[in-house]
Protein backbone atom coordinates (compact mmCIF):
# COMPACT_ATOMS: atom_id res chain seq x y z
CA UNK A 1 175.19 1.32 88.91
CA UNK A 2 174.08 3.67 86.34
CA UNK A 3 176.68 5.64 83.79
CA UNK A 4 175.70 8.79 85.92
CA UNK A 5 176.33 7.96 89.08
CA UNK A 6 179.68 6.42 87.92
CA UNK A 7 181.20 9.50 86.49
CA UNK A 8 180.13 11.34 89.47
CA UNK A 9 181.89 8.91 91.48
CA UNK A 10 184.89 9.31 89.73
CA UNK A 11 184.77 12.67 89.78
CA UNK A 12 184.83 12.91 93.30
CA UNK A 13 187.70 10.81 93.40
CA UNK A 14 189.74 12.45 90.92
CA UNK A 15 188.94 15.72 92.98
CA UNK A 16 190.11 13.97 96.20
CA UNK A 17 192.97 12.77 94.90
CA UNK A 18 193.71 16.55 93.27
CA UNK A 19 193.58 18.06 96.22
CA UNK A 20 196.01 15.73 98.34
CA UNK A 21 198.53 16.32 96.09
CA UNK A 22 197.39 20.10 95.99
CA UNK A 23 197.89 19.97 99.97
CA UNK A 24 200.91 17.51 99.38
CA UNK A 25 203.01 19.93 97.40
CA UNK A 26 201.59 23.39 98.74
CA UNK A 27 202.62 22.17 102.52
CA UNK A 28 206.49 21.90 101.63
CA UNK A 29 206.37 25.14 99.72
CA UNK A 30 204.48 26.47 102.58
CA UNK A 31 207.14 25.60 104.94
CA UNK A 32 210.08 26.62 102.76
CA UNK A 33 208.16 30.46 102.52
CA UNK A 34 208.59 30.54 106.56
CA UNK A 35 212.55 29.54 106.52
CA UNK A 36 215.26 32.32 106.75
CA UNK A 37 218.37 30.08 105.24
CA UNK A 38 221.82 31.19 106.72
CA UNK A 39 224.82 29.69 105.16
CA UNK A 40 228.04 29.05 107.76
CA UNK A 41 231.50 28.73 106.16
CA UNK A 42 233.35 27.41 109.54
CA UNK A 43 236.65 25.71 109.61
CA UNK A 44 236.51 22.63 112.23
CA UNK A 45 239.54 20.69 110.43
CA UNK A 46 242.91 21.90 109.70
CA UNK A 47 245.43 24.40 111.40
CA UNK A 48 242.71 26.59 112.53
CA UNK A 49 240.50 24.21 113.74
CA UNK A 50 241.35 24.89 117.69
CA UNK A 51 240.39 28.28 116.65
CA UNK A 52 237.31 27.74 114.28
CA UNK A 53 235.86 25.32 116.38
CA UNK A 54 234.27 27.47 119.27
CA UNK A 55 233.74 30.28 117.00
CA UNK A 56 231.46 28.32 114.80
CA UNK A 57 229.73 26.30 117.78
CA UNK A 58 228.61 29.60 119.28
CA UNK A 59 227.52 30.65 115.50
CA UNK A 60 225.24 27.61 115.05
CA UNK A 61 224.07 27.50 118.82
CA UNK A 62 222.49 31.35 118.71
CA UNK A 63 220.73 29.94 115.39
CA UNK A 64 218.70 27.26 117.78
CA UNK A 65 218.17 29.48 120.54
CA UNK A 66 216.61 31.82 117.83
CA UNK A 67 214.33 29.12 116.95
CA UNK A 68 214.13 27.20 120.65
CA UNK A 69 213.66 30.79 122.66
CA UNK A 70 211.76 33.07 120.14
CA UNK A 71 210.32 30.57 117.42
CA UNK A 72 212.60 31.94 114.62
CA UNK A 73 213.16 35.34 113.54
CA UNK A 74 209.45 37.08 113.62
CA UNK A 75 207.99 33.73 113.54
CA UNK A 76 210.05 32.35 110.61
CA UNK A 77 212.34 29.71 111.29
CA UNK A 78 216.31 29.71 110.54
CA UNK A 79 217.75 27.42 108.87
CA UNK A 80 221.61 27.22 107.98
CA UNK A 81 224.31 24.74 106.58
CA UNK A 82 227.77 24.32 106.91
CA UNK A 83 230.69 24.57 103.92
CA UNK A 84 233.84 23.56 105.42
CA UNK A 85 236.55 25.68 104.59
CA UNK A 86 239.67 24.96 106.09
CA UNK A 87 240.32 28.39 106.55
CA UNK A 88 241.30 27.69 102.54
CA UNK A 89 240.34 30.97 100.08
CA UNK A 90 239.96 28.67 97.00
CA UNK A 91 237.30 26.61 99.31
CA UNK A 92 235.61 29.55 100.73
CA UNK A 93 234.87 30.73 97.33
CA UNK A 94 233.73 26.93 95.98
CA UNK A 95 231.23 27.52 99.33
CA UNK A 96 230.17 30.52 98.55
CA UNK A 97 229.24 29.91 94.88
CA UNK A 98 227.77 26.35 96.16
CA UNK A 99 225.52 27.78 98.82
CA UNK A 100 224.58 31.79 97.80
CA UNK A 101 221.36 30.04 95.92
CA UNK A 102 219.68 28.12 98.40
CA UNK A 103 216.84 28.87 100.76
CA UNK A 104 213.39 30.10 99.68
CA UNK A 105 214.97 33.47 98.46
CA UNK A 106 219.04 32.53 98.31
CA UNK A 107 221.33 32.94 101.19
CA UNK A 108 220.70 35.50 103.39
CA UNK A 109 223.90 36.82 103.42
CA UNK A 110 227.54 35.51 104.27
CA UNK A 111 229.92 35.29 106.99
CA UNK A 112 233.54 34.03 105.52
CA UNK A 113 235.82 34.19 108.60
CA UNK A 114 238.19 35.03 106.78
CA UNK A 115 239.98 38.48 105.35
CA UNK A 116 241.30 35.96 102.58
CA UNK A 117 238.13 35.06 101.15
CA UNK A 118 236.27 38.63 101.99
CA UNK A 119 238.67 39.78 99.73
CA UNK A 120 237.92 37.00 97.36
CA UNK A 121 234.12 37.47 97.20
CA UNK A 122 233.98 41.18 97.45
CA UNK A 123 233.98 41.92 93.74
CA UNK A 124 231.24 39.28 93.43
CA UNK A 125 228.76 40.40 95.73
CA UNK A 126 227.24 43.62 93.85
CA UNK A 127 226.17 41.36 90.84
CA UNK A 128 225.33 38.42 93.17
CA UNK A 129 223.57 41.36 95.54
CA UNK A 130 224.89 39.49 98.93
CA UNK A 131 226.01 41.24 101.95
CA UNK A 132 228.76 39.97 103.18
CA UNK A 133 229.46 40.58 107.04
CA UNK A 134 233.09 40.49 108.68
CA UNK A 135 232.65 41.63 112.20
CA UNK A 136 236.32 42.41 113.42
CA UNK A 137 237.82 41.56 110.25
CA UNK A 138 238.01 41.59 106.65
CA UNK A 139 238.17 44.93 104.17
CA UNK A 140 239.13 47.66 106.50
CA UNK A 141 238.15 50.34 103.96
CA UNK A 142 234.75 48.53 103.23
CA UNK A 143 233.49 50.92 106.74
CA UNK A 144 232.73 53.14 103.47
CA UNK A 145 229.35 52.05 102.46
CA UNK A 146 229.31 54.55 99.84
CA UNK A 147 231.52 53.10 97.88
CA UNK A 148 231.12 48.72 99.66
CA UNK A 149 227.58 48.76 99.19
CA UNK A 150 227.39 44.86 100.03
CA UNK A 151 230.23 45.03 102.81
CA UNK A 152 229.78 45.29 106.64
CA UNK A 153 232.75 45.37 109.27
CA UNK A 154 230.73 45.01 112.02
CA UNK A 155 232.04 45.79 115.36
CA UNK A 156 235.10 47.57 113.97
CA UNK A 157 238.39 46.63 111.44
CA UNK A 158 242.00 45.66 112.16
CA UNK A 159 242.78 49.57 111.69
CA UNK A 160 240.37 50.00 114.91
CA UNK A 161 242.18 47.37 116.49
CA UNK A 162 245.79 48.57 115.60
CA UNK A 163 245.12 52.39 116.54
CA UNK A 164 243.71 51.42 119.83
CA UNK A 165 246.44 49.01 120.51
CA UNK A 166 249.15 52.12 119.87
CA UNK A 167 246.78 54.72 122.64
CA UNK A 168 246.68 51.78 124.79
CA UNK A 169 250.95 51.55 124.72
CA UNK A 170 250.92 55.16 124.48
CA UNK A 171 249.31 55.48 127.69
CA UNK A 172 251.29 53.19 129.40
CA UNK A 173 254.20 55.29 128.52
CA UNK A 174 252.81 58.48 129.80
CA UNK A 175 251.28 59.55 126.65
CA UNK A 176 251.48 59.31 122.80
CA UNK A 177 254.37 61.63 122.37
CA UNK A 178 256.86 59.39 124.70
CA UNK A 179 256.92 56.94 122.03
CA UNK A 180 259.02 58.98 120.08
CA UNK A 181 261.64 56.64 119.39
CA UNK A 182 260.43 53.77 120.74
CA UNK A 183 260.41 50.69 118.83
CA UNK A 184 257.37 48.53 118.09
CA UNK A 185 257.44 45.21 116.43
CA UNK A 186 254.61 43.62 114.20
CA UNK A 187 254.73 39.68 114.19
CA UNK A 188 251.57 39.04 111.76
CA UNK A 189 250.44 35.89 109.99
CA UNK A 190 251.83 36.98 106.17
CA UNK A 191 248.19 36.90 104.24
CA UNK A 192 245.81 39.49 103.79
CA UNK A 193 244.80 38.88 107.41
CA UNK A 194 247.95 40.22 108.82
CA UNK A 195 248.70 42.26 106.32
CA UNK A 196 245.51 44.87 107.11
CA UNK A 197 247.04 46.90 109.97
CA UNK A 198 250.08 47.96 108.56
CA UNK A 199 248.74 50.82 106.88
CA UNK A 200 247.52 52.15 109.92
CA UNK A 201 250.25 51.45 111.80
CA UNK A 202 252.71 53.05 109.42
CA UNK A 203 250.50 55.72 109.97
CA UNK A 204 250.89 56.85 113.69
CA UNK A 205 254.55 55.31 113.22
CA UNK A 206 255.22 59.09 111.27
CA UNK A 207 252.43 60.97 113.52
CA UNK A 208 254.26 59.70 116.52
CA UNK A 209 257.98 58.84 115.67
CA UNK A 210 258.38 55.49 116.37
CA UNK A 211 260.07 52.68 115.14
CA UNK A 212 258.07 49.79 113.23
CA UNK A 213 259.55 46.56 112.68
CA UNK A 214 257.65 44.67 110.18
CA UNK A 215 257.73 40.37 110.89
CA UNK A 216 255.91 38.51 108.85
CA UNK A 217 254.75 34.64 109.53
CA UNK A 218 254.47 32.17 107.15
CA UNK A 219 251.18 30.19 107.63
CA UNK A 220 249.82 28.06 109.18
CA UNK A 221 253.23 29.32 111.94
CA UNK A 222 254.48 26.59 113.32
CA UNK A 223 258.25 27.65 113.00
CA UNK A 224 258.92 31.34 114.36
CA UNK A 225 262.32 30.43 115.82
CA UNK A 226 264.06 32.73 113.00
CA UNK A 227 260.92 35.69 113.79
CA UNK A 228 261.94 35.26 117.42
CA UNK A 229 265.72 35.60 117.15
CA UNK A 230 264.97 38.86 114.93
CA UNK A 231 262.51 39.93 118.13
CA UNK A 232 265.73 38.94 120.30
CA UNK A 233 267.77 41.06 118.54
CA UNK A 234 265.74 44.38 117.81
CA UNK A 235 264.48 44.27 121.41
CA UNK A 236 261.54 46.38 120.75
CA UNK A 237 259.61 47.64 123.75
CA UNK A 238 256.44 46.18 122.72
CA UNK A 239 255.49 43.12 120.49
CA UNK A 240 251.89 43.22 118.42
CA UNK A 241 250.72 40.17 117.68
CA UNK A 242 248.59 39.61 114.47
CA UNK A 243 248.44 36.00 114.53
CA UNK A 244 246.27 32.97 114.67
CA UNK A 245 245.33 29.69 115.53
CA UNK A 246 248.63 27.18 115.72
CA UNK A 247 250.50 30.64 115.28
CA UNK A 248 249.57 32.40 118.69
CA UNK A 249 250.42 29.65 120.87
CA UNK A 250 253.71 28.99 119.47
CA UNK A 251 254.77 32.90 119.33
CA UNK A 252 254.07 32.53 123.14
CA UNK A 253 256.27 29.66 123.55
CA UNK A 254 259.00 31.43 121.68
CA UNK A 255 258.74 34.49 123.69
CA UNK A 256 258.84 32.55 126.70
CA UNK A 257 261.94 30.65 125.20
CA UNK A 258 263.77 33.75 124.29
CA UNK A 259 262.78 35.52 127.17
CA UNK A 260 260.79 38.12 125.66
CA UNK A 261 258.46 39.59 128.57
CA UNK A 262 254.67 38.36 127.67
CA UNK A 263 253.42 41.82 129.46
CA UNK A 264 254.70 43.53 126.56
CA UNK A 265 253.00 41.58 124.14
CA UNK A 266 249.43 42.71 122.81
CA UNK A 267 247.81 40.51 120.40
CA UNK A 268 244.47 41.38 118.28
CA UNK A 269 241.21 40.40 119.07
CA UNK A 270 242.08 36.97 117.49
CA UNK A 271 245.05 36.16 119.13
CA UNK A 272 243.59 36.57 122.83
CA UNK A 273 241.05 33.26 123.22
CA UNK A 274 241.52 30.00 125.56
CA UNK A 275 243.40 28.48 123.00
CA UNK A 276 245.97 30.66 122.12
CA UNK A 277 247.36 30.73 125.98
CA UNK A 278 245.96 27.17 127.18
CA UNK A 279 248.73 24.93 126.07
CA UNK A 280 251.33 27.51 127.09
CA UNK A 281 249.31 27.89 130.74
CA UNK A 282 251.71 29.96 133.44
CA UNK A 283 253.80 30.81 130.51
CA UNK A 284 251.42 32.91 128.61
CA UNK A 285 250.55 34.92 132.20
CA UNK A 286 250.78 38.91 131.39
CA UNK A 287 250.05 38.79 128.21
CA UNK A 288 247.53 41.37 126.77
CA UNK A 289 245.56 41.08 123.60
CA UNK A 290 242.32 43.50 122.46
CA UNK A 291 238.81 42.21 122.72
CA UNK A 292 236.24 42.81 120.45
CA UNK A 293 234.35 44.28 123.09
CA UNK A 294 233.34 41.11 124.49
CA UNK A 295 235.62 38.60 126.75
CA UNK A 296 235.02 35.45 128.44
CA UNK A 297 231.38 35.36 129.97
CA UNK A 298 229.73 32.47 131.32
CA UNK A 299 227.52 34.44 133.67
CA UNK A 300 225.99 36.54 130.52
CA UNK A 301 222.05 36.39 130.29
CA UNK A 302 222.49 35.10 126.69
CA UNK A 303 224.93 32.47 127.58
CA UNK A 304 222.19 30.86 130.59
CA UNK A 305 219.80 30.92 127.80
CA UNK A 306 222.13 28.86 125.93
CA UNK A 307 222.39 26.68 128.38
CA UNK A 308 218.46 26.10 128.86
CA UNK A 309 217.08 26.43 125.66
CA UNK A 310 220.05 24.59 123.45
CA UNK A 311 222.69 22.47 125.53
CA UNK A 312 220.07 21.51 128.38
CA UNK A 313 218.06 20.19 125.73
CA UNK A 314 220.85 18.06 124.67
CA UNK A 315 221.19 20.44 120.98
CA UNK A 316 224.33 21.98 121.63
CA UNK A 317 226.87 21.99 119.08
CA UNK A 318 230.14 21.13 120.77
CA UNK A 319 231.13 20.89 124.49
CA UNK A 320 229.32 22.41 127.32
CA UNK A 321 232.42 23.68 129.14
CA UNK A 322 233.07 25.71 126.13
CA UNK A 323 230.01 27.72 126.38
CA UNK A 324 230.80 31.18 127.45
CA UNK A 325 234.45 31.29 126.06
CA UNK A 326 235.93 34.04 123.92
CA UNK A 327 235.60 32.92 120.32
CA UNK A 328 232.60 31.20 121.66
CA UNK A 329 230.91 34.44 122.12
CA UNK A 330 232.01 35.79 119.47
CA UNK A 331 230.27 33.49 117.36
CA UNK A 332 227.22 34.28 119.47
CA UNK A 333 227.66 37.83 118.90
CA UNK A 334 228.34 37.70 115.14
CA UNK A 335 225.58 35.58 114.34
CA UNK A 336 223.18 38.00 116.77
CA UNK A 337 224.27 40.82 114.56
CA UNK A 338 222.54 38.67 111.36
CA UNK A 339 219.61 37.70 112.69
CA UNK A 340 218.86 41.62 113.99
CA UNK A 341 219.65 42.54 110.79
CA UNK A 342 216.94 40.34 109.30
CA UNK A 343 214.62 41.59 112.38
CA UNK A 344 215.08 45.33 111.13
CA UNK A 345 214.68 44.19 107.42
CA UNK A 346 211.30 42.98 108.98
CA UNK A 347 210.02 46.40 110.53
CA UNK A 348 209.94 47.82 107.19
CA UNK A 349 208.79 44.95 104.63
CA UNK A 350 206.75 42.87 107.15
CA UNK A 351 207.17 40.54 109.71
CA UNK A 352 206.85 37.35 109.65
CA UNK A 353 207.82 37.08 106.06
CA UNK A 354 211.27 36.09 104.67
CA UNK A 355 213.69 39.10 103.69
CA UNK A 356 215.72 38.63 100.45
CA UNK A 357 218.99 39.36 100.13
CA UNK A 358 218.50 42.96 99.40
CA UNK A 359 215.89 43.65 102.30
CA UNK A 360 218.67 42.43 104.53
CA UNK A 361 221.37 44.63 103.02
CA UNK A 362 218.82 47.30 104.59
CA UNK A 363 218.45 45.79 107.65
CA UNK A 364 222.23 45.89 108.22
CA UNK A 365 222.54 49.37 106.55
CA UNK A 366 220.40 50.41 109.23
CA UNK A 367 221.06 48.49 112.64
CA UNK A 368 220.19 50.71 115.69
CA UNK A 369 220.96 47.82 118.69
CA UNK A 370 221.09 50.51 121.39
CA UNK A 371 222.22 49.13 124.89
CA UNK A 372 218.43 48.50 125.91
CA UNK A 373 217.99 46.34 123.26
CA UNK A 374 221.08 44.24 124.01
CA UNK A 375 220.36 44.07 127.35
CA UNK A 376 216.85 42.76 126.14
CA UNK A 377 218.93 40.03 123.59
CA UNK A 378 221.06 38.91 126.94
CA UNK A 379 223.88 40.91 126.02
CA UNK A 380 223.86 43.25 128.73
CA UNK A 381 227.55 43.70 130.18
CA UNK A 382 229.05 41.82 126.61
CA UNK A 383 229.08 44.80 123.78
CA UNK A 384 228.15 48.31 123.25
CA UNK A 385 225.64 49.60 121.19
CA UNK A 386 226.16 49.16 117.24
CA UNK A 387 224.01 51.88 114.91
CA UNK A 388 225.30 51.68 111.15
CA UNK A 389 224.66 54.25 108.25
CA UNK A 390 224.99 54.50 104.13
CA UNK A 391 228.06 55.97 105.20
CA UNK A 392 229.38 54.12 108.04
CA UNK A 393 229.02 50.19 107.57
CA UNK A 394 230.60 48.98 110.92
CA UNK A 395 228.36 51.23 113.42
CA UNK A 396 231.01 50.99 116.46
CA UNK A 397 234.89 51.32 116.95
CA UNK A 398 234.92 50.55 120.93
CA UNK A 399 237.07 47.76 122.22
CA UNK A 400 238.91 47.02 125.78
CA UNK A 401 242.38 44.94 126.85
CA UNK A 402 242.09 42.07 128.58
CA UNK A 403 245.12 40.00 129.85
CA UNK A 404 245.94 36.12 130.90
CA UNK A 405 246.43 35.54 134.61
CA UNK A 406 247.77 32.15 134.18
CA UNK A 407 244.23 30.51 134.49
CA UNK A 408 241.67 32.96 132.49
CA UNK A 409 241.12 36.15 130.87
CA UNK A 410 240.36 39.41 132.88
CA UNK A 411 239.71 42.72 131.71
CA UNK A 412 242.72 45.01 132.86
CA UNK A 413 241.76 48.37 130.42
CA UNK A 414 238.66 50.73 130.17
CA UNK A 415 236.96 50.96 126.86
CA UNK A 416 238.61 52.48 124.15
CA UNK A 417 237.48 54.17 121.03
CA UNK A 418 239.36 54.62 117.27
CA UNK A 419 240.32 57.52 116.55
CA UNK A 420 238.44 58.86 113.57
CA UNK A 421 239.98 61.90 112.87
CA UNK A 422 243.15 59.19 111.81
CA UNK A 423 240.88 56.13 110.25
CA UNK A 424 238.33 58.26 108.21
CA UNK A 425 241.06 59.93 105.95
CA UNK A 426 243.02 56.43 105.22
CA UNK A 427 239.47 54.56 104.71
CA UNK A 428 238.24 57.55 102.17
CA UNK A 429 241.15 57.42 100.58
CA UNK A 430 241.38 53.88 100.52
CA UNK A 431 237.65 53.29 99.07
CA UNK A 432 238.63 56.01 96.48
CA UNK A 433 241.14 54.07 95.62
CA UNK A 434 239.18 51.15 95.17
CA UNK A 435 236.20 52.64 93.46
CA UNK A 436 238.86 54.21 90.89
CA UNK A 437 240.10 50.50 89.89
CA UNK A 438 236.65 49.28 89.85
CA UNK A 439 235.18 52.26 87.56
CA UNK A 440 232.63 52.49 90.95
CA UNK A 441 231.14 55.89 91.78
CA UNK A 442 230.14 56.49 95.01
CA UNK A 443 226.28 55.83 96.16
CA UNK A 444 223.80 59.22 95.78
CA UNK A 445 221.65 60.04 98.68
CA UNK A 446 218.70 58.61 96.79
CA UNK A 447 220.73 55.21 96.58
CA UNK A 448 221.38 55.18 100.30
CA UNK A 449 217.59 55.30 100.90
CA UNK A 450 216.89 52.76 99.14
């Protein structure tokens, strides 16, 4: 064979081989550019596992009927890890620092789960630019997003929840002035958590003239036996409940033991879920706690899809008979709030492509899930509709009471709705307060269209 024909050869070859690895290491990076990566901070061990559990199987299961049902976000796949927690601040932080990098442009944004380590993170997130979402919990003053740029409360805040659990015992009593010297007792897990409504509280404790006994838990709450002889004692006319996991269940049992009546007992949207009432069964029937809109719904559009496109396929995260459940759906729900934020980010820079961090700060600066759009999700008898602003970062402040039979949860209240002629006063002056330590100034219309 002549010299030529040789180096032609060989040529060819080393073109061949060239482009392989060309296809080789373009088809990876190809497939990275078409994943949306979700970090999940869950806590399946510890205390709060009976708690985290569902919450974080519902989370994960809406991120693979995403990808079974619609194929991904737009066309771009979701991917997501977990960090465990432990419901821990110190570890929430480690998984926040660990994960907020990874994907094809960093995290999309964060869910903690926890006020603790929303607290812990929200001074990071401007210079790390990551939203940080805390649907019915976390910051109560981050609603402000002229001030919390990277902070969403979807769904409403603990002072939501603690001003429509005082109309809701107002009403009972024939209206908010009979409470005038009633007394009402706060039995609330002693971290930032529980801490959160007392403000409020305080608040329509002067507008209203009633007494407010203050309890506070030590975590995780396994021994209330000194909270409940102080409950004995007082004999308030209603008990609010700010606890949870291990904590709600054995606040029941006490009540039950000291004979405190369970229909006077309204706990917050996390201390009303099958597990808080299960082991306590018959004993827990009466009492009340808020939902975050939602309840128990197995018969839910979303929750059959579930059923088809994840746990029929044999994908399901956990159990099957826990599909449908409260913190179940609320992981459902939570989740659906991130991926339509990335969906919106999407209408304005381009579907189909992966939003960054800051494109999905936009999205969920600018949510408009009215009810025909839920209903299209599945959602339609589960939530209201949720429309955020630069100004207002949680975009709804409804929520209903529903009560333990013995056996399940029912709805036994109509919707209710914050009032904001109370909560927008404390959460300006609250943000104010916060921007002053910070040396923040509030965002200019230009910023807030950005």
């Amino acid at each position: 064979m002549k010299l030529a024909e040789k180096m032609r050869i060989l040529a060819a070859s080393v073109g061949t081989i060239a482009a392989v690895v060309a296809v080789t290491a373009s088809g990876p990076v190809q497939a990275q550019a078409k994943e949306q990566f979700f970090p999940a901070l869950p806590y399946r061990t510890g205390a709060y596992a009976p708690n985290g559990v569902p919450w974080a199987n519902g989370y994960l299961d809406y991120f693979k009927l995403v990808n079974a049902r619609d194929g991904g976000i737009g066309g771009v796949k979701i991917t997501f890890e977990e960090c465990e927690t432990g419901y821990a601040t110190d570890r929430g932080v480690e998984c926040y620092e660990r994960l907020k990098g990874k994907g094809p442009t960093r995290a999309t944004l964060f869910q903690p789960l926890s006020t603790g380590i929303t607290f812990a993170i929200t001074d990071k997130a401007p210079a790390d630019k990551m939203p940080i979402v805390t649907a019915g919990y976390g910051r109560a003053d981050s609603v402000d997003g002229t001030v919390f740029k990277w902070n969403f409360p979807l769904g409403g805040t603990y002072w939501d929840a603690a001003d429509i659990l005082i109309q809701h015992v107002g009403k009972k009593e024939g209206g908010l002035d009979k409470l005038k010297g009633k007394k009402v007792t706060l039995v609330y897990h002693d971290s930032p958590y529980g801490k959160e409504p007392i403000p409020l509280l305080q608040e329509r404790a002067a507008m209203h003239g009633f007494n407010l006994q203050l309890l506070p838990v030590t975590a995780p709450g396994v021994d209330q036996k000194a909270t409940w002889l102080q409950v004995r004692q007082a004999k308030p006319d209603y008990v609010l409940l700010w606890g949870w996991g291990v904590m709600n269940s054995t606040a029941l049992k006490e009540a039950q033991a000291t004979g405190y009546p369970r229909e006077k007992m309204y706990g917050v949207w996390w201390s009303g879920a099958e597990p808080d009432v299960k082991d306590v069964g018959m004993g827990a029937k009466g009492y009340n706690a808020l939902a975050l809109q939602h309840g128990a719904d197995r018969q839910s559009k979303v929750v059959q899809d579930i059923l088809k496109y994840v746990h029929d396929k044999g994908q399901g995260s956990g159990p099957k008979d826990e599909v449908g459940q409260v913190l179940y759906m609320r992981g459902l729900i939570i989740q659906m709030l991130g991926v339509e934020a990335v969906r919106r980010a999407q209408e304005r820079f381009g579907k189909g492509k992966v939003m960054t961090t800051e494109q999905v700060r936009w999205g969920l600066e600018n949510l408009n899930l009215d009810q025909k759009k839920l209903d299209t999700l599945g959602f339609a008898g589960v939530m209201r509709p949720v429309s955020t602003s630069c100004q207002d970062h949680m975009g709804s402040t409804y929520a209903r009471i529903h009560t333990w039979d013995g056996t399940k949860w029912a709805f036994s209240s109509d919707w209710y709705q914050a009032d904001e002629q109370i909560l927008k006063p404390l959460i300006k002056a609250a943000a104010d307060k916060y921007a002053g330590e910070k040396k923040l100034t509030r965002r200019t219309p230009a910023d807030c269209q950005s």
